[in-house]
C-alpha atoms as a PDB file:
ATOM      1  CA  UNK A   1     -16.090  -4.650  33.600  1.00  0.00           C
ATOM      2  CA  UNK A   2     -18.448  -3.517  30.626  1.00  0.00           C
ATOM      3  CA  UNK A   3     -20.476  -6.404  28.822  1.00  0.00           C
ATOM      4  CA  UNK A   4     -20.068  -4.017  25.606  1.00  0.00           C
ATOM      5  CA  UNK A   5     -17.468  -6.427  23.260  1.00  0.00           C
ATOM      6  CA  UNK A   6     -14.373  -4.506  21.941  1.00  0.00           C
ATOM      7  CA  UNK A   7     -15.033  -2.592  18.785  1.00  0.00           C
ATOM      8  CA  UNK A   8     -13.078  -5.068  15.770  1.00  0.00           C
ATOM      9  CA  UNK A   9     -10.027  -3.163  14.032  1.00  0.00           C
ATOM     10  CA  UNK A  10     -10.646  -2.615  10.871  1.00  0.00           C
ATOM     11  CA  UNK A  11      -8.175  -5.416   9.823  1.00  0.00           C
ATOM     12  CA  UNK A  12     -10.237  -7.728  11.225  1.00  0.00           C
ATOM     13  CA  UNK A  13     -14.156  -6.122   9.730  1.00  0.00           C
ATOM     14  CA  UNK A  14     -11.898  -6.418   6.219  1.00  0.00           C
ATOM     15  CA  UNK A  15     -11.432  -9.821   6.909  1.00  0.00           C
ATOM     16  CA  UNK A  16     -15.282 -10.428   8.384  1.00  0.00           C
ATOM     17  CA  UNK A  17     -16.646  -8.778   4.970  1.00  0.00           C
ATOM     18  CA  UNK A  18     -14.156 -10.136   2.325  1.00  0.00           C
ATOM     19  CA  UNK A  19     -14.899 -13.767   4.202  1.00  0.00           C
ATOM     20  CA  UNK A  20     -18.727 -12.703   3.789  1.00  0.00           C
ATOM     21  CA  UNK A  21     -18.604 -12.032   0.016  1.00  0.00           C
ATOM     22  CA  UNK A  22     -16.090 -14.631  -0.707  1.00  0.00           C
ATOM     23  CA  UNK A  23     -19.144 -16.919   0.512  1.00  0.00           C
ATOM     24  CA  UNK A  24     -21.998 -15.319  -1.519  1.00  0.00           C
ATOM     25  CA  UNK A  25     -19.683 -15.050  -4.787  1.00  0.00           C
ATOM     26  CA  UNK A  26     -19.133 -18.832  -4.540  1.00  0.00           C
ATOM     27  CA  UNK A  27     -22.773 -19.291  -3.885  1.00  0.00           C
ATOM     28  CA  UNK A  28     -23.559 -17.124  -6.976  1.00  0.00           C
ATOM     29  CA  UNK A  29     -21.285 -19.229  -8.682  1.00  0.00           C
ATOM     30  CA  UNK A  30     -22.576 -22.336  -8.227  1.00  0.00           C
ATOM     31  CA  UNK A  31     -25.846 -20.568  -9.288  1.00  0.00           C
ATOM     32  CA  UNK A  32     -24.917 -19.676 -12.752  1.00  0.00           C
ATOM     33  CA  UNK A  33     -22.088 -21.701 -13.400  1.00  0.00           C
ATOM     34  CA  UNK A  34     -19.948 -18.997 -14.283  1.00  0.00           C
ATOM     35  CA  UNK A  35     -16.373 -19.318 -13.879  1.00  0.00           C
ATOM     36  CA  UNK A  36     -14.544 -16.530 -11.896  1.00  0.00           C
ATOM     37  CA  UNK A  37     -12.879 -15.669  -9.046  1.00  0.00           C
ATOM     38  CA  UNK A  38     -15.029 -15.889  -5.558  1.00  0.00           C
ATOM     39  CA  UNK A  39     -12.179 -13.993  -4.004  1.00  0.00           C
ATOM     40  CA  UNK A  40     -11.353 -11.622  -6.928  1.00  0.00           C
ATOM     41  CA  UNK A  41     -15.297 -10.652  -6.943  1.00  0.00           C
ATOM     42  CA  UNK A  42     -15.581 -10.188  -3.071  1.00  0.00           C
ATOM     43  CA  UNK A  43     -12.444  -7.929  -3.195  1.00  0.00           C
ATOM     44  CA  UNK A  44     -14.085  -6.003  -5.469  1.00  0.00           C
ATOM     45  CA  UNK A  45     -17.020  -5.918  -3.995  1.00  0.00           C
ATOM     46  CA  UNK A  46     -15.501  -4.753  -0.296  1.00  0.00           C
ATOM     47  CA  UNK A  47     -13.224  -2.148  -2.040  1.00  0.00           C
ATOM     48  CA  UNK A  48     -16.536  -0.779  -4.267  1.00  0.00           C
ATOM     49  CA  UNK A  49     -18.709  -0.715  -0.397  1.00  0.00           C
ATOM     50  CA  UNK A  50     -15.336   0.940   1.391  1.00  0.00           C
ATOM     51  CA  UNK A  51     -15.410   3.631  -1.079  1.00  0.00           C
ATOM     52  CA  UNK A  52     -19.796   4.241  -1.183  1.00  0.00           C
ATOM     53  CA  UNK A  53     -19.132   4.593   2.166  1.00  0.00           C
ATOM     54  CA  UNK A  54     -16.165   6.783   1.627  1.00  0.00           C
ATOM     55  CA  UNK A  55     -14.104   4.405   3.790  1.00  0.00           C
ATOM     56  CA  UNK A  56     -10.593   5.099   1.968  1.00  0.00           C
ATOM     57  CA  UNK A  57      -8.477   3.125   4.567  1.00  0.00           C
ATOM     58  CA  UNK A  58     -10.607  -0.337   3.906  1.00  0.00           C
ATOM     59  CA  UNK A  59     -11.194   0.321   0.187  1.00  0.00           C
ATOM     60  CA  UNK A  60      -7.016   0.795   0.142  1.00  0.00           C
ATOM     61  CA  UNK A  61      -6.724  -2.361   1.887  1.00  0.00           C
ATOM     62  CA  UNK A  62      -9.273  -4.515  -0.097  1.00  0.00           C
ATOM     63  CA  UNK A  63      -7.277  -3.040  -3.404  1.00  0.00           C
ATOM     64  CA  UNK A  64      -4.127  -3.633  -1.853  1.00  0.00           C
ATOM     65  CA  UNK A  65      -5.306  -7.357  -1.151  1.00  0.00           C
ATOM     66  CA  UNK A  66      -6.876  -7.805  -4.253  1.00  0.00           C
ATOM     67  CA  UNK A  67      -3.888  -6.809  -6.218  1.00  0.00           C
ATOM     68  CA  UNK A  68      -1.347  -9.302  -3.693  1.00  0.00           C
ATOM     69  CA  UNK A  69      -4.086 -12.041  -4.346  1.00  0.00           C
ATOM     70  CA  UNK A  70      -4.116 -11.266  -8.241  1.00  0.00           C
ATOM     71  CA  UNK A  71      -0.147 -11.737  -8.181  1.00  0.00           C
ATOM     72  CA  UNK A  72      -0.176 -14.513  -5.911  1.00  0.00           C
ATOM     73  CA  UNK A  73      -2.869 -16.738  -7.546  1.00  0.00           C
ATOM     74  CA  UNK A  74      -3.357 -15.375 -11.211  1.00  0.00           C
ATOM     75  CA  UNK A  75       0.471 -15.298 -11.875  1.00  0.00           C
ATOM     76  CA  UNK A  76       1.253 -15.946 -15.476  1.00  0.00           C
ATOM     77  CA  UNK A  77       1.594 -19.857 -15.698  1.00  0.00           C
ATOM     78  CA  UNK A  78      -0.741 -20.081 -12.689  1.00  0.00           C
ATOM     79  CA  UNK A  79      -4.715 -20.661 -12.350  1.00  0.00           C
ATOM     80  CA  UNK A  80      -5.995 -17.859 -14.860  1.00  0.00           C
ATOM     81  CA  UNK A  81      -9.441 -17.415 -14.016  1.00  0.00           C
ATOM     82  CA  UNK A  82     -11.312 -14.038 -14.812  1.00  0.00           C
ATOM     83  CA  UNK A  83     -11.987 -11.228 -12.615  1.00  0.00           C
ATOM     84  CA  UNK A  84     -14.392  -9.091 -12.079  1.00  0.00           C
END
């Protein structure tokens, strides 16, 4: 058996990255005291990186999420905050 681990599926990298950016927005935050969405910003950010990198599957997904997390969390009568 190979030592080599198991390539991720992309599902999973999504998840790796938007978990990734999700840290450094809320990190930036805290920096400038800025409110905004951590996870609105790092959906952003993974769905602006998918598509440099011409990745249209993962920059689908990360819109896809992005738009399921703005419903979800930013619904009207629901936490409003700003996004990027």
């Amino acid at each position: 058996m190979s030592d080599t681990p198991a390539p991720n599926p992309p599902d999973a990298k999504l998840a790796a990255l938007i978990d990734k950016h999700d840290r450094e927005a809320r990190e930036d935050i805290a920096a400038t005291g800025r409110p905004s969405c951590a996870k609105c910003r790092a959906l952003w950010i993974v769905a602006e990186r998918a598509r440099v990198l011409r990745d249209v599957e993962q920059a689908r997904a990360a819109a896809e999420a992005w738009r399921a997390h703005q419903k979800q969390d930013h619904a009207v009568g629901g936490d409003s905050h700003g996004a990027q």
